[in-house]
N, C-alpha and C. Protein backbone atom coordinates (compact mmCIF):
# COMPACT_ATOMS: atom_id res chain seq x y z
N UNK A 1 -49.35 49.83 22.92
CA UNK A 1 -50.00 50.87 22.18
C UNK A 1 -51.05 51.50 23.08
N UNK A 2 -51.10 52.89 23.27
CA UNK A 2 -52.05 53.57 23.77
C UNK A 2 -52.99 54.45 23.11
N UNK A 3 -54.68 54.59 23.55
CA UNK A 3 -55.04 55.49 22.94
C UNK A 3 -55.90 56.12 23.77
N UNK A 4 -55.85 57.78 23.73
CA UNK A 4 -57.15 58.25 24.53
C UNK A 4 -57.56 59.65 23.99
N UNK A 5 -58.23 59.53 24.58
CA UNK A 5 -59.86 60.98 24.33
C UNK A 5 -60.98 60.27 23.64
N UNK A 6 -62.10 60.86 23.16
CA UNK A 6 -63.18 60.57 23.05
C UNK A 6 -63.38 60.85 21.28
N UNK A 7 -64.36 59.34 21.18
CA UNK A 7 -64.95 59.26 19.68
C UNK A 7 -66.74 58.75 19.91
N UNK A 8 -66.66 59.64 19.38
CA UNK A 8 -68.62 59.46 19.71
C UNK A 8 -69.21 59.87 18.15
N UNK A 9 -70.75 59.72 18.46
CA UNK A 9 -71.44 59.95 17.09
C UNK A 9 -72.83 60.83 18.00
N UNK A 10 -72.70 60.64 18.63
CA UNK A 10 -74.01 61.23 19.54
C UNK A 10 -73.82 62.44 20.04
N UNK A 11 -72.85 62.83 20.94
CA UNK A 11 -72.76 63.68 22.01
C UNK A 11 -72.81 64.96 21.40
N UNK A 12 -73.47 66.21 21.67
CA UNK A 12 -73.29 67.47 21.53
C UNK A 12 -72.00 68.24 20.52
N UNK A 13 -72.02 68.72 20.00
CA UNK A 13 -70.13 69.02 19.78
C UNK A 13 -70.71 70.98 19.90
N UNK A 14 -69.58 71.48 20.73
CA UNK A 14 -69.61 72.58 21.15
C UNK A 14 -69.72 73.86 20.48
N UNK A 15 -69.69 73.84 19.04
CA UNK A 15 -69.58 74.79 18.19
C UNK A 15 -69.83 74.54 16.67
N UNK A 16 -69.37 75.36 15.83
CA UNK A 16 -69.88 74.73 14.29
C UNK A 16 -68.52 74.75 13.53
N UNK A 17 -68.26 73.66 12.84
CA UNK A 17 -67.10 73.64 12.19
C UNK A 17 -67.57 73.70 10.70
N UNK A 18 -66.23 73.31 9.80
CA UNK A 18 -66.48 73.54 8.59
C UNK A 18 -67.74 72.67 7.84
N UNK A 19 -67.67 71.10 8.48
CA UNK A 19 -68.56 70.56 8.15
C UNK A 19 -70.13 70.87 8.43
N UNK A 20 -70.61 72.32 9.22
CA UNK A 20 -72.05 72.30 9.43
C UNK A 20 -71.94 71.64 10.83
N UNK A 21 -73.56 72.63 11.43
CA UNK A 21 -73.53 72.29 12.91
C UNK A 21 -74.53 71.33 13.35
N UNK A 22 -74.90 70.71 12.56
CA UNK A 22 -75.65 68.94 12.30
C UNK A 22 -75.35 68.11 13.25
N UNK A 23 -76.06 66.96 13.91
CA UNK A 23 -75.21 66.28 14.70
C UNK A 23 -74.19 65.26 13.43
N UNK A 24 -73.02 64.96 14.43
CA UNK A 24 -71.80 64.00 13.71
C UNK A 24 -72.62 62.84 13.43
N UNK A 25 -72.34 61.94 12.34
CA UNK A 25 -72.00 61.20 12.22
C UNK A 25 -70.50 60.05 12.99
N UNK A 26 -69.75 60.74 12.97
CA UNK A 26 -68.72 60.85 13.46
C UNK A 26 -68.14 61.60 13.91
N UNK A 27 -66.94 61.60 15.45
CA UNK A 27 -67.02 63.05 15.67
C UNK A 27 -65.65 62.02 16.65
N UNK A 28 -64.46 62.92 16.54
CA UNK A 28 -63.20 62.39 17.39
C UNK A 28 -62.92 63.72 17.93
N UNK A 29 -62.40 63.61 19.68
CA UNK A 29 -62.10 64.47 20.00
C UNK A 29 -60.89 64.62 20.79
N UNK A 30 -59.81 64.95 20.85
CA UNK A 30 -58.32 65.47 21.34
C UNK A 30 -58.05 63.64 21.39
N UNK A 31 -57.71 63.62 20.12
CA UNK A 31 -57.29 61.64 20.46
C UNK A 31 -56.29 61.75 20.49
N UNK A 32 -55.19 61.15 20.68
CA UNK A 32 -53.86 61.07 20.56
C UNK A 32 -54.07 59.41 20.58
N UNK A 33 -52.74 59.07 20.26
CA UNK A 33 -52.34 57.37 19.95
C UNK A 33 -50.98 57.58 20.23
N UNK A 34 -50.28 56.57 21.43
CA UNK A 34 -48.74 56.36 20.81
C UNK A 34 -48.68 55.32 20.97
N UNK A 35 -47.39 54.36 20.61
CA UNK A 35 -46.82 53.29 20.10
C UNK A 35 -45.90 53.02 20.93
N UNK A 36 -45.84 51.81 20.97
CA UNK A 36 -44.22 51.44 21.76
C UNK A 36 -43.33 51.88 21.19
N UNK A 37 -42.19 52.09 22.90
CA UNK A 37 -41.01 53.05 22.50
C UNK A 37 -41.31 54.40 22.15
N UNK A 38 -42.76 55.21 22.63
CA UNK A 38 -43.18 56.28 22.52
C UNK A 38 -43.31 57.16 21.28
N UNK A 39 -43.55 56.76 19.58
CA UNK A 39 -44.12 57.35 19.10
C UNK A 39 -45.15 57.42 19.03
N UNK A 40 -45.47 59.17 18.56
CA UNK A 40 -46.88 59.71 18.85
C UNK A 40 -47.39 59.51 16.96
N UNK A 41 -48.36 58.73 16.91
CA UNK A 41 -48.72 58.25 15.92
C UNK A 41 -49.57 59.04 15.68
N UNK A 42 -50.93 59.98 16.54
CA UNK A 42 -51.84 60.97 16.41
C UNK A 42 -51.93 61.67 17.64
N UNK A 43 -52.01 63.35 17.64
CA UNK A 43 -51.67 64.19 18.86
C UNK A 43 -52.73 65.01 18.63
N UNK A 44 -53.52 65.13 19.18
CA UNK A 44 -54.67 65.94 20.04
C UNK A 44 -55.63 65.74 18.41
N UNK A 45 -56.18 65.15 17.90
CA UNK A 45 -56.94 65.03 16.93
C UNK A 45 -58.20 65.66 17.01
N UNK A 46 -59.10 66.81 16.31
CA UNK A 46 -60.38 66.89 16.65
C UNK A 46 -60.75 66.58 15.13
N UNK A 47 -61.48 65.59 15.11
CA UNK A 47 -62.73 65.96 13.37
C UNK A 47 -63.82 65.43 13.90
N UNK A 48 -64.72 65.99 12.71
CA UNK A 48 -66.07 65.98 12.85
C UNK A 48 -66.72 65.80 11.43
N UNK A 49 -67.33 64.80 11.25
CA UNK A 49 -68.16 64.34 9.79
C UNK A 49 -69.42 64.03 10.18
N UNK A 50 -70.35 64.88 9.44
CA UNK A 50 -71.57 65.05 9.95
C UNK A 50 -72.27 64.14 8.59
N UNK A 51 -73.27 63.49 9.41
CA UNK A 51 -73.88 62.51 7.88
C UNK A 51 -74.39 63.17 6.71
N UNK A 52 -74.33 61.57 5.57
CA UNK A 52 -74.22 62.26 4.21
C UNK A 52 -73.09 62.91 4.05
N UNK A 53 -71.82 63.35 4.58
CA UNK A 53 -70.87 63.96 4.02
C UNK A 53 -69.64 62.73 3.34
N UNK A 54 -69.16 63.65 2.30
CA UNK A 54 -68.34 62.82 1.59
C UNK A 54 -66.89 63.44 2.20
N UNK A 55 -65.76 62.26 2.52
CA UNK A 55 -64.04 63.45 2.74
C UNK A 55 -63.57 62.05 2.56
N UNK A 56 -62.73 63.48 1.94
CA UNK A 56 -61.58 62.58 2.06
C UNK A 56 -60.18 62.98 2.98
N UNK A 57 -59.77 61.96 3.60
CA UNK A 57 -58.86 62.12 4.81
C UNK A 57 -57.22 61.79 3.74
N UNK A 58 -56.34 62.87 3.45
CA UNK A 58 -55.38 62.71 2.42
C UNK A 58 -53.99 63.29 3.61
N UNK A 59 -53.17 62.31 2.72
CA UNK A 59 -51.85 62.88 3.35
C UNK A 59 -50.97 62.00 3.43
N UNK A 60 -49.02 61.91 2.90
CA UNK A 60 -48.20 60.99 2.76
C UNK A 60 -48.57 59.92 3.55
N UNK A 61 -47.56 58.64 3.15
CA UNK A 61 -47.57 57.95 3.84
C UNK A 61 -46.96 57.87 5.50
N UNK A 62 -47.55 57.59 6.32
CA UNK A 62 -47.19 58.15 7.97
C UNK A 62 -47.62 59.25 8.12
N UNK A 63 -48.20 60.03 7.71
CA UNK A 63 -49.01 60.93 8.39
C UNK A 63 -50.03 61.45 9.50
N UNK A 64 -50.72 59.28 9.17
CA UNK A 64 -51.36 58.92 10.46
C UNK A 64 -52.87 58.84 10.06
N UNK A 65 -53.36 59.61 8.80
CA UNK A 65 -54.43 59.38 7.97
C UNK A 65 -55.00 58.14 8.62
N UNK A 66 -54.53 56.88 8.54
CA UNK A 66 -54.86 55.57 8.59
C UNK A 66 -55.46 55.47 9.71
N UNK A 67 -54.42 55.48 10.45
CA UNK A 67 -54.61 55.62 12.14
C UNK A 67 -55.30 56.46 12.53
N UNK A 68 -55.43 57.50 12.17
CA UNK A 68 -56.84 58.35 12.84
C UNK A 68 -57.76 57.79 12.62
N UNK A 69 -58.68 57.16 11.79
CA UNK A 69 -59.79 55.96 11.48
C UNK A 69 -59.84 54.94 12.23
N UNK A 70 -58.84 54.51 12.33
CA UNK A 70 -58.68 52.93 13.32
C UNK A 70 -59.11 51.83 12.03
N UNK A 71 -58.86 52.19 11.09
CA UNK A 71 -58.88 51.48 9.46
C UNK A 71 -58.04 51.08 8.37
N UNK A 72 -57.46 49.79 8.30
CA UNK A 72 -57.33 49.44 7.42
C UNK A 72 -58.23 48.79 6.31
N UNK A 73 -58.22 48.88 5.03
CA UNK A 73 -59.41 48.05 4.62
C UNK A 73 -58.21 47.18 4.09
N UNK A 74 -58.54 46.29 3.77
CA UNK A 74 -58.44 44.60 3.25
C UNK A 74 -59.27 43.76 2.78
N UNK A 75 -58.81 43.39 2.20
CA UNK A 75 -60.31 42.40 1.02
C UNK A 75 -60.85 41.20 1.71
N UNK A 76 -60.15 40.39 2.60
CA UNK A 76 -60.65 39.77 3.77
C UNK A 76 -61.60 38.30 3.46
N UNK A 77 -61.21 37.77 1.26
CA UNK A 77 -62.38 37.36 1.32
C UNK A 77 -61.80 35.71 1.44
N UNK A 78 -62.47 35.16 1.68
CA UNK A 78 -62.33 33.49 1.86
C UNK A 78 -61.98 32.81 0.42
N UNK A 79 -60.63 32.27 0.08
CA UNK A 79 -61.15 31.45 -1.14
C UNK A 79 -61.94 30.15 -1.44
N UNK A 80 -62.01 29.37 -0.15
CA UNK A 80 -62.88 28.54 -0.32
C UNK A 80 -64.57 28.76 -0.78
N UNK A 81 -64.83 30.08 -0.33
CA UNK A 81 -66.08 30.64 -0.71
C UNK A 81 -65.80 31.31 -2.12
N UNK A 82 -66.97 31.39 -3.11
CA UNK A 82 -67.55 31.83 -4.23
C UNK A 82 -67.43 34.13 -3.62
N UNK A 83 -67.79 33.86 -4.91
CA UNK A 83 -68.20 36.07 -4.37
C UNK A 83 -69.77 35.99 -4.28
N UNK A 84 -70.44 35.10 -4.26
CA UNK A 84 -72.38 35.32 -4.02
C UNK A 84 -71.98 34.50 -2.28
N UNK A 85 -71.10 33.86 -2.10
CA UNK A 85 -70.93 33.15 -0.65
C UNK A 85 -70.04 34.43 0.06
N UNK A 86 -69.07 34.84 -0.63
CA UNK A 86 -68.50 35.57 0.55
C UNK A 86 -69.28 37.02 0.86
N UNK A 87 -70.20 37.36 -0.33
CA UNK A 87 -70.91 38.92 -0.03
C UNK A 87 -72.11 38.26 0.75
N UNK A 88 -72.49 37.02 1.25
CA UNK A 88 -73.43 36.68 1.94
C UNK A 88 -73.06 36.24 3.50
N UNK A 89 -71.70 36.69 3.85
CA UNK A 89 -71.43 35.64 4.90
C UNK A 89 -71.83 36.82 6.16
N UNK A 90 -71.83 38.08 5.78
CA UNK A 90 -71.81 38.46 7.06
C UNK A 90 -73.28 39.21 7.47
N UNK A 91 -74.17 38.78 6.45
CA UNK A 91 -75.50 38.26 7.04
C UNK A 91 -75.79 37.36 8.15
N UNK A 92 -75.08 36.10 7.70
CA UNK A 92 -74.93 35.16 8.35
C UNK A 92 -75.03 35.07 9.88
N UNK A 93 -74.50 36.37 10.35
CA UNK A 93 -74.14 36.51 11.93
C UNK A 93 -75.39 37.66 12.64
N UNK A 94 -76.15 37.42 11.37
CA UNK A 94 -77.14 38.13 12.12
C UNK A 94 -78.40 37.73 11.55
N UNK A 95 -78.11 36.21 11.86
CA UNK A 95 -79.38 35.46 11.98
C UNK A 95 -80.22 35.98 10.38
N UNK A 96 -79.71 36.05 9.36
CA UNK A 96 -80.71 35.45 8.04
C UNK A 96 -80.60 34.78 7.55
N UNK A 97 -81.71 34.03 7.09
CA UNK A 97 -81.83 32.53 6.15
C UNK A 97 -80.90 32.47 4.84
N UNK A 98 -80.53 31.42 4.69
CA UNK A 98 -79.99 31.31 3.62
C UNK A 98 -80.42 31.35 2.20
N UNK A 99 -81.88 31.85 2.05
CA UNK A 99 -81.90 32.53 0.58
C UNK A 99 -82.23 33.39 0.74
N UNK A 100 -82.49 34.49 1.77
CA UNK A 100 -82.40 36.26 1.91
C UNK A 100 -81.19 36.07 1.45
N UNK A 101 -80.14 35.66 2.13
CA UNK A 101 -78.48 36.38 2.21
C UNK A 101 -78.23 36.18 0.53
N UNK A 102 -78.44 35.21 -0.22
CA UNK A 102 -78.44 34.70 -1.45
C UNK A 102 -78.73 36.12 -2.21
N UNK A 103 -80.36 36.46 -1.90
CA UNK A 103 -81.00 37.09 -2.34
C UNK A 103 -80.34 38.53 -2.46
N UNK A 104 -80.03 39.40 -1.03
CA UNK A 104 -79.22 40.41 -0.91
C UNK A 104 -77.92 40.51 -1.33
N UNK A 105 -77.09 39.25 -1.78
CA UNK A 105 -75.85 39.10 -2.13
C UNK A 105 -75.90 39.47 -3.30
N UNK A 106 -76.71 38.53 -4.33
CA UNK A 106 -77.18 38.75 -5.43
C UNK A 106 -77.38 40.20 -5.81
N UNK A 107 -78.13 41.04 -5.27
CA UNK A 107 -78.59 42.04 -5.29
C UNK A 107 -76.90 43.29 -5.22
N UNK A 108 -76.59 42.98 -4.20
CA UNK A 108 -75.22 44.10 -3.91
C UNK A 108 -74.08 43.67 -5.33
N UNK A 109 -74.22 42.41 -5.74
CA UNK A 109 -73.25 42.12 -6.48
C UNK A 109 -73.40 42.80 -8.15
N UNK A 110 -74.84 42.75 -8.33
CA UNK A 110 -75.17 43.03 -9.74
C UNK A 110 -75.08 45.11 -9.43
N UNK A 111 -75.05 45.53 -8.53
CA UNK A 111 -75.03 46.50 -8.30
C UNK A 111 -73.52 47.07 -8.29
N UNK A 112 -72.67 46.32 -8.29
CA UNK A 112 -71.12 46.48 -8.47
C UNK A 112 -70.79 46.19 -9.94
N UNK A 113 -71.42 45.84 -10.32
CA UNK A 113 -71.18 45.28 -11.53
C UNK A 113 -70.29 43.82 -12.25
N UNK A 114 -71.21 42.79 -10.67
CA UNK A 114 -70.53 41.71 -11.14
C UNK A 114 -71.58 40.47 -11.23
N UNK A 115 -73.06 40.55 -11.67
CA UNK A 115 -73.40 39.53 -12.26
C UNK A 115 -73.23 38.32 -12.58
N UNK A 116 -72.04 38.55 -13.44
CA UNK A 116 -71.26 37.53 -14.31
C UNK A 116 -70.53 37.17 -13.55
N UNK A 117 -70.31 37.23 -12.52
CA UNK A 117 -68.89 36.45 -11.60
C UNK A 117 -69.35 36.17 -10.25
N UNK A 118 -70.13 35.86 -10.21
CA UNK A 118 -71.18 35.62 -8.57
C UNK A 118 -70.08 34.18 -8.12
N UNK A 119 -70.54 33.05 -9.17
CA UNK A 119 -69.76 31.78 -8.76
C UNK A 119 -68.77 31.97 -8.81
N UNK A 120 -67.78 32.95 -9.18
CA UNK A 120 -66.14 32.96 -9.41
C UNK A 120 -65.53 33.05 -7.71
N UNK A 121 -64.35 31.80 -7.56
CA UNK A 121 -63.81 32.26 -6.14
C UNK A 121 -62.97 33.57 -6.49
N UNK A 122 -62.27 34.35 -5.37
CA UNK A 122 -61.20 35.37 -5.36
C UNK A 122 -60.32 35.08 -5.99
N UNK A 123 -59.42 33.84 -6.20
CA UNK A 123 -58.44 33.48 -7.01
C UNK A 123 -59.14 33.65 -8.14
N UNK A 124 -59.75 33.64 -8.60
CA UNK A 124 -60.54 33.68 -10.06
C UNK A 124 -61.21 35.53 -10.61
N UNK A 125 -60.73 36.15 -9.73
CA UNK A 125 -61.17 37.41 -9.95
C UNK A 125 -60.00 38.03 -10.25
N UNK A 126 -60.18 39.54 -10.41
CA UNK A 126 -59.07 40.54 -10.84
C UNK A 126 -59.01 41.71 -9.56
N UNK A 127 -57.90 42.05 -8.93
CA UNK A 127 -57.92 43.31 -8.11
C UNK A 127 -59.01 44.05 -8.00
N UNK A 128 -59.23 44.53 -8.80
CA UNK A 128 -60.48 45.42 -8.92
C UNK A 128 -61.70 44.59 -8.47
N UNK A 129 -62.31 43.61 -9.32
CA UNK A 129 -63.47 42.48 -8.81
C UNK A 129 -63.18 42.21 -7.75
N UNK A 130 -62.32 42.18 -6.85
CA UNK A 130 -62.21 41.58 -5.61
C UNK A 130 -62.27 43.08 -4.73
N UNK A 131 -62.08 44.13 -4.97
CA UNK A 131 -62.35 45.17 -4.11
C UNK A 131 -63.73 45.63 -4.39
N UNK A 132 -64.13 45.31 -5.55
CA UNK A 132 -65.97 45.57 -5.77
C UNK A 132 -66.68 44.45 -5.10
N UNK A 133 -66.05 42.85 -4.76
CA UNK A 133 -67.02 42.19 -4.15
C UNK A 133 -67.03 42.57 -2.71
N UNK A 134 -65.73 43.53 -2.01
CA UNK A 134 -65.46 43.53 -0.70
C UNK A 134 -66.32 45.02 -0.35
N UNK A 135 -66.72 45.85 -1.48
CA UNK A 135 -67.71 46.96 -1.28
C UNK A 135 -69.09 46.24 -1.03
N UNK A 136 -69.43 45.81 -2.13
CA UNK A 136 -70.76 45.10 -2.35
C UNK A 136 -71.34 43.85 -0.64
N UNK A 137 -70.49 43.72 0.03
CA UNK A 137 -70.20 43.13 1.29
C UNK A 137 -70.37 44.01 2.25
N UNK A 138 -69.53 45.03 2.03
CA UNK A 138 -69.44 46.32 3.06
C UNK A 138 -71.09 47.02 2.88
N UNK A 139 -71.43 46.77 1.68
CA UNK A 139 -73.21 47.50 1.84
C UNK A 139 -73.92 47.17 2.13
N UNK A 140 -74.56 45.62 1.92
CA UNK A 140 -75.37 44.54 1.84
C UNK A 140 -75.81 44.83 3.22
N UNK A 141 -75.30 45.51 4.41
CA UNK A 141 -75.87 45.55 5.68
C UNK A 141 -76.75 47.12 5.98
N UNK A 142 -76.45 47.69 5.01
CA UNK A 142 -77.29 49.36 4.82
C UNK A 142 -76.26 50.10 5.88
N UNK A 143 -75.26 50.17 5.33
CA UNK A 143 -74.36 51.04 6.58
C UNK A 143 -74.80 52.30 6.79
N UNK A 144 -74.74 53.19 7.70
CA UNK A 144 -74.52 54.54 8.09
C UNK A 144 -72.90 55.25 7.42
N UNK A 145 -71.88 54.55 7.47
CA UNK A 145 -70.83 55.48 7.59
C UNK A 145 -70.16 53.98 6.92
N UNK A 146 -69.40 54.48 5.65
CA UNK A 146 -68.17 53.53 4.78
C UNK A 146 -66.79 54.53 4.70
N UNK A 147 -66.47 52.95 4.98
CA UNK A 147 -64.58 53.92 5.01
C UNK A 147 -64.27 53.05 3.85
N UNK A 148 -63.58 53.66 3.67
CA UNK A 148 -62.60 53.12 2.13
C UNK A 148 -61.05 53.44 2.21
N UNK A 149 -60.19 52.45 2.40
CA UNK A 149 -58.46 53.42 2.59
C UNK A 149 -58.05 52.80 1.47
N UNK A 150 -57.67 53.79 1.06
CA UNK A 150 -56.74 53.35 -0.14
C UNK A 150 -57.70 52.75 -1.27
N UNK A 151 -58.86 53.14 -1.53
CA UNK A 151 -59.91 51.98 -2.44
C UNK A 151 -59.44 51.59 -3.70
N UNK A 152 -58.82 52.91 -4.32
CA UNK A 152 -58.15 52.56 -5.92
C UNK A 152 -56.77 52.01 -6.00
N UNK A 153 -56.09 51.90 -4.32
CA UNK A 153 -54.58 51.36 -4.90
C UNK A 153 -54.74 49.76 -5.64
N UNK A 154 -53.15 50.19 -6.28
CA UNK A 154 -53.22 49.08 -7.27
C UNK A 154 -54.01 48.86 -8.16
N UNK A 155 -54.71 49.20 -8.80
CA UNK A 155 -55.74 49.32 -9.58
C UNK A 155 -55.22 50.30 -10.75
N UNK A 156 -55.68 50.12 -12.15
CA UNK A 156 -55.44 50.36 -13.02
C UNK A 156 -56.12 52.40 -13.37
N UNK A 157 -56.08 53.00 -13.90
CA UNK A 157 -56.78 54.34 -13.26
C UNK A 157 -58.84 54.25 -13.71
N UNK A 158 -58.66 53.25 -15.25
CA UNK A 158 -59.83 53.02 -15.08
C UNK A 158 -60.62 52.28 -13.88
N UNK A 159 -59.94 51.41 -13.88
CA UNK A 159 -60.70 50.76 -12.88
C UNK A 159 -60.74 51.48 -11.53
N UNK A 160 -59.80 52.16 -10.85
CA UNK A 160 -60.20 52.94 -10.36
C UNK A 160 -61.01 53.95 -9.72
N UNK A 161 -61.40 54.44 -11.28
CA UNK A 161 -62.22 55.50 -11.49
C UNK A 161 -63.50 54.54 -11.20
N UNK A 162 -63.64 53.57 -11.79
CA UNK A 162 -65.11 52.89 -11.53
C UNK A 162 -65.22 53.16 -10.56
N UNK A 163 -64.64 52.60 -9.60
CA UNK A 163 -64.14 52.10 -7.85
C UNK A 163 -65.07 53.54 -7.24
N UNK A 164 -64.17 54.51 -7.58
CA UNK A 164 -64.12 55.95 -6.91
C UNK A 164 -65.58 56.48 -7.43
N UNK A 165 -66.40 56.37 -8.39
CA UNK A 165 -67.40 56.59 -8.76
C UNK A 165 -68.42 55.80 -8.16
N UNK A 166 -68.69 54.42 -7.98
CA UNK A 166 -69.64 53.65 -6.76
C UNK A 166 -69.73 54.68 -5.56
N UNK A 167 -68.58 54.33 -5.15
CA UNK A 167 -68.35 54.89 -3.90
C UNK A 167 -69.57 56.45 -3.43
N UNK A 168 -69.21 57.19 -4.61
CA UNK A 168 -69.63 58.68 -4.83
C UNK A 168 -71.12 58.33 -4.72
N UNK A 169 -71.23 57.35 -5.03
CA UNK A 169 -72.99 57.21 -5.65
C UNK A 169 -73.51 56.58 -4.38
N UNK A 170 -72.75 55.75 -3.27
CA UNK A 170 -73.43 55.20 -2.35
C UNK A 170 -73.45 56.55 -1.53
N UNK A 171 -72.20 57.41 -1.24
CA UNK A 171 -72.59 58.55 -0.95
C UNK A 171 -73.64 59.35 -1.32
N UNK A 172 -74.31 59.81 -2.50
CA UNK A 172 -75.43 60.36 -2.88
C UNK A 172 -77.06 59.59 -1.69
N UNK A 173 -76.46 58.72 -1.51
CA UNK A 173 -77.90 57.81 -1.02
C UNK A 173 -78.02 58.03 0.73
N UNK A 174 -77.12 58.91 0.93
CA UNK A 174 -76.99 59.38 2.28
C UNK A 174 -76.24 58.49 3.16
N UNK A 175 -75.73 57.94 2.83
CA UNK A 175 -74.47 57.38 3.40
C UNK A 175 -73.43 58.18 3.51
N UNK A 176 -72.87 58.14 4.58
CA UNK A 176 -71.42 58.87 5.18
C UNK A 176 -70.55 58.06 4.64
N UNK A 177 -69.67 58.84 4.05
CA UNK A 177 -68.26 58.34 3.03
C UNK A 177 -66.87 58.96 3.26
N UNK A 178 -65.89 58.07 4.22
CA UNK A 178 -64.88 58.84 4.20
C UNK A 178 -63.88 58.00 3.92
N UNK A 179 -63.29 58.27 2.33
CA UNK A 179 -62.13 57.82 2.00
C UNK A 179 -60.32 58.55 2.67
N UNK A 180 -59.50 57.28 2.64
CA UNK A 180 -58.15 57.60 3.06
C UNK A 180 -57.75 57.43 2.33
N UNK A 181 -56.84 58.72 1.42
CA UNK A 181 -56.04 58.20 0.09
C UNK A 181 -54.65 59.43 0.12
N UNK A 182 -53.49 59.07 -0.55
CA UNK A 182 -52.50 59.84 -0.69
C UNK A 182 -52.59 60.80 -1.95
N UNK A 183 -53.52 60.38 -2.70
CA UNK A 183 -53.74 60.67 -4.29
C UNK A 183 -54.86 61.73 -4.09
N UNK A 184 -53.69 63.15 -4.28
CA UNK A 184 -54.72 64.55 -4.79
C UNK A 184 -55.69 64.96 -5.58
N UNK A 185 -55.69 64.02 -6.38
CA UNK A 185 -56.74 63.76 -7.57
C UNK A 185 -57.83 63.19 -6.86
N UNK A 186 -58.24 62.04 -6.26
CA UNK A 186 -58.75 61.27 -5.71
C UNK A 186 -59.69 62.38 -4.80
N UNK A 187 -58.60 62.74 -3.80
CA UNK A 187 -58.75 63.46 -2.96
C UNK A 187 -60.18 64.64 -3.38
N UNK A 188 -59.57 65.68 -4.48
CA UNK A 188 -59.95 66.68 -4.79
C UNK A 188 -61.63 66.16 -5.37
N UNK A 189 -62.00 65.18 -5.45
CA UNK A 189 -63.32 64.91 -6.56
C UNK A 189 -64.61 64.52 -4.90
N UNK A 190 -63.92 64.50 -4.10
CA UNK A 190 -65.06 64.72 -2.81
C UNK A 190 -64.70 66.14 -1.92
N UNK A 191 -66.44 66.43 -1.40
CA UNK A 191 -66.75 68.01 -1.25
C UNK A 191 -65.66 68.56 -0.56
N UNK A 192 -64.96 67.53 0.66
CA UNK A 192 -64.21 68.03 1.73
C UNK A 192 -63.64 66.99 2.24
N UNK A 193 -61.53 68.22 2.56
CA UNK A 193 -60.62 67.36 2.32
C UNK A 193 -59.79 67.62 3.92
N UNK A 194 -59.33 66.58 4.47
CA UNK A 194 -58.41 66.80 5.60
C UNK A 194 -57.45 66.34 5.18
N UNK A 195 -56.35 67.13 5.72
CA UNK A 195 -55.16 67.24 4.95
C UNK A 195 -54.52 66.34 6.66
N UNK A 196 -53.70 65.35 6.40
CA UNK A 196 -52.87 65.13 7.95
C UNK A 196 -51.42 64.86 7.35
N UNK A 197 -50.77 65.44 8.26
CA UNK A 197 -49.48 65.56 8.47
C UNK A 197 -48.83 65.42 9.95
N UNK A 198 -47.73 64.48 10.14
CA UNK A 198 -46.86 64.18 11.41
C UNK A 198 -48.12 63.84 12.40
N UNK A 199 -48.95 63.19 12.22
CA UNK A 199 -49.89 62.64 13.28
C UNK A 199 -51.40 64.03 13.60
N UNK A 200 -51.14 65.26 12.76
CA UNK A 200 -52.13 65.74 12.91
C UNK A 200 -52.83 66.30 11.75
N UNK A 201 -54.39 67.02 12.18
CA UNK A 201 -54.81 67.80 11.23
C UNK A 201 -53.96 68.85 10.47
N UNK A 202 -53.48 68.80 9.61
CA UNK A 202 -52.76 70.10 8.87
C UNK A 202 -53.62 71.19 8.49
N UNK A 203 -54.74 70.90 7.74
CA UNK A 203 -55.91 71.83 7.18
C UNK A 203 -57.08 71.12 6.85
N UNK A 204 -58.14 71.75 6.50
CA UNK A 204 -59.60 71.55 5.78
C UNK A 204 -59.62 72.18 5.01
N UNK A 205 -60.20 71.38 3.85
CA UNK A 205 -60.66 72.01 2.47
C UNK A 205 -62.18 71.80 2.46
N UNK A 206 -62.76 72.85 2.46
CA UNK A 206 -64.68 72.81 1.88
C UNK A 206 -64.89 72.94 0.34
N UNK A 207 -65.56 72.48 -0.45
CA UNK A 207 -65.91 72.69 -1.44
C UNK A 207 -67.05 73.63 -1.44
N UNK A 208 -67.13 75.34 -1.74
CA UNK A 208 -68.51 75.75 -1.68
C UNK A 208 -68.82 75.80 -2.90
């Protein structure tokens, strides 16, 4: 597998695109990716997500959506660990005590809306609870920039909708939010949409 051109968050970008001429948050430039046996998985890619922006990156399956991120998400959580142990573990690697991480776990969890299920392992949860303890994990560190692929698959449309509504709200708090989803609906309820098709940008949608 090969990949080249440049992904930065810093560097200059030469002009103003749809997203505003802000520095990126994120910012990919002429990437391409191919694969063994030479498919071109992404061909000359430019985007640019400038912080605080919400997108969503939409488009069939193979389109390459995925792969332009370098993201899969996966729930990733341990069953030997509890959901107050697994939303605390990746404190852990950066040197905090074990009743901060408690403390902040606690904190991200009741904020997902799971209180009531702190001691529950993953086998003991529902799809949904297990993609809210793997958000509530993903925050607990004050990110700059959350990806989400696919956040509502499998999921029921309410639950879903919960899902897709957090999300919106950690966005409000100035967090950079860029979901990957096939679902136009989904798609359409954040400001701005990249459309990918056969490994490239197809279009941008702005919400004015």
């Amino acid at each position: 597998m090969s990949t080249y051109g440049r992904s930065t968050a810093t560097d200059p970008y030469p002009g103003p695109t749809a997203a505003g001429t802000e520095a990126p948050a994120l910012e990919l430039r002429h990437v391409h990716k191919r694969y063994a046996g030479g498919v071109d998985a992404l061909v000359g890619i430019d985007v640019r997500v400038c912080a605080g922006e919400q997108v969503a990156v939409v488009g069939p399956s193979g389109s390459g959506k995925s792969t332009m991120l370098h993201v899969i998400q996966q729930f990733f959580l341990l069953d030997s660990l509890n959901a107050l142990e697994n939303v605390g573990l990746g404190l852990l690697y950066q040197d905090v005590g074990a009743r901060e991480r408690q403390t902040h776990a606690a904190l991200a969890l009741e904020r997902v809306g799971l209180a009531g299920r702190m001691a529950h392992r993953p086998s003991e949860l529902s799809g949904g609870e297990r993609q809210r303890v793997a958000i509530a994990r993903a925050i607990i560190g004050g990110p700059h920039v959350l990806f989400a692929d696919e956040p509502t698959g499998n999921l029921d449309s309410h639950t879903g909708a919960q899902i897709l509504d957090l999300l919106q709200e950690l966005g409000r708090e100035a967090v950079t939010l860029i979901v990957i989803t096939h679902d136009l609906q989904i798609a359409r309820r954040l400001p701005r949409q990249i459309t990918m098709r056969d490994g490239q940008v197809a279009s941008e949608e702005v919400a004015r």
